[in-house]
C-alpha atoms as a PDB file:
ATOM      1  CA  UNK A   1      61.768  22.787  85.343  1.00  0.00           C
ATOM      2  CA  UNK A   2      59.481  23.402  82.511  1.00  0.00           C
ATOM      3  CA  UNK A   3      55.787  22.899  82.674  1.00  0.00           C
ATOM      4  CA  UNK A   4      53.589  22.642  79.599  1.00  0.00           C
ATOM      5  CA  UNK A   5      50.062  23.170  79.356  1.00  0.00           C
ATOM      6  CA  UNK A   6      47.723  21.979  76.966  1.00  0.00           C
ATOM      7  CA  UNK A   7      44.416  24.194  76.427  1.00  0.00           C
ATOM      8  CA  UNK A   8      42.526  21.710  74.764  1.00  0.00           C
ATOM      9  CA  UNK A   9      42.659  19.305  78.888  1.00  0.00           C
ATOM     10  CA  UNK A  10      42.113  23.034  80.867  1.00  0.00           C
ATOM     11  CA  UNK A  11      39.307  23.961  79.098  1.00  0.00           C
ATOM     12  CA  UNK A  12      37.632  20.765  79.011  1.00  0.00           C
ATOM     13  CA  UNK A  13      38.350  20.630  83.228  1.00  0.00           C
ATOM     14  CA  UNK A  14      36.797  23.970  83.505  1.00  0.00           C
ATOM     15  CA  UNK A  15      33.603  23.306  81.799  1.00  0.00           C
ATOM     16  CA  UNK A  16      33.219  20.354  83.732  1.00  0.00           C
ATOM     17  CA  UNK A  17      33.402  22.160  87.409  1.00  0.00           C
ATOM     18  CA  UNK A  18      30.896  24.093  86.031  1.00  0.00           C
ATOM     19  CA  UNK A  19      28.840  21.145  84.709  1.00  0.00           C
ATOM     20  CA  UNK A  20      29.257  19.406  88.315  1.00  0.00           C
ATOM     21  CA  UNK A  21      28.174  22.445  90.249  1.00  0.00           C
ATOM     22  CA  UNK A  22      25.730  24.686  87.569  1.00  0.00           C
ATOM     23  CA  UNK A  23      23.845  21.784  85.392  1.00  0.00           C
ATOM     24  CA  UNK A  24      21.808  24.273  83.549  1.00  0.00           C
ATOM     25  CA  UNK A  25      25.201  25.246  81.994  1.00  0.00           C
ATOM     26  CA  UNK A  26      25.493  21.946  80.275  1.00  0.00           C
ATOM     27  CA  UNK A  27      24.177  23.020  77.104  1.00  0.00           C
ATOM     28  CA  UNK A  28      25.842  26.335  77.022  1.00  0.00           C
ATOM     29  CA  UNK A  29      29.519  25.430  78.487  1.00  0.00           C
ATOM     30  CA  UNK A  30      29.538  22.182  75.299  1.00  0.00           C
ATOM     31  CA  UNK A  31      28.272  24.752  72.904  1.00  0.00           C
ATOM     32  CA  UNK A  32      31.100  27.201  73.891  1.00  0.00           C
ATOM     33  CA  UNK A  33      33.848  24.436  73.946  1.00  0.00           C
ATOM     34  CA  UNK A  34      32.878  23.317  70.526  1.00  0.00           C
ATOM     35  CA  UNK A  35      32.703  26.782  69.160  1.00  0.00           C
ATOM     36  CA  UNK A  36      36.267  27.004  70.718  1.00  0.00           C
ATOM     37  CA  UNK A  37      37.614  23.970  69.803  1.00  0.00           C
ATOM     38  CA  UNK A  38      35.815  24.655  65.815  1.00  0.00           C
ATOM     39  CA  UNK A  39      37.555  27.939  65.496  1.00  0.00           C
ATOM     40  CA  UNK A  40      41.101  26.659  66.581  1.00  0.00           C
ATOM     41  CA  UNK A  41      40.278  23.946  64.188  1.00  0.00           C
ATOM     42  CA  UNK A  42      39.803  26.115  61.067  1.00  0.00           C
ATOM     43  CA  UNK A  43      42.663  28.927  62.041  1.00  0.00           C
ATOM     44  CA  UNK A  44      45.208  25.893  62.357  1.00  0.00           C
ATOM     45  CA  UNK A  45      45.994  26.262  65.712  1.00  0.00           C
ATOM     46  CA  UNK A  46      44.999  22.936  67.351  1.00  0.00           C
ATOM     47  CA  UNK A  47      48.333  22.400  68.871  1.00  0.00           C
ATOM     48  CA  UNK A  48      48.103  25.928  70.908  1.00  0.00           C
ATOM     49  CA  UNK A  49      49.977  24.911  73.813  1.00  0.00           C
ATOM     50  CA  UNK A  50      50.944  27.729  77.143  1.00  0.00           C
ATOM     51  CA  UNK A  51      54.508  27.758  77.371  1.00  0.00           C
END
């Protein structure tokens, strides 16, 4: 059986667990996902996947 993760999904169900329970960290856990998701972006790795 092989399983397949996507980072791009687990990161974005992270930050929102700690959206639901920490609301202050809204602005802080979107800025850190889009810094995240930028830098993947420009190195050419938006299809990083966890084998």
């Amino acid at each position: 059986m092989n399983l397949h993760y996507s980072i791009g999904p687990l990161v974005s169900l992270i930050a929102g667990i700690l959206i639901l329970t920490v609301p202050r960290l809204l602005n802080y856990t979107v800025a850190i996902y889009l810094i995240i998701i930028g830098l993947l972006g420009l190195f050419g790795s938006g299809t990083l996947n966890l084998h």
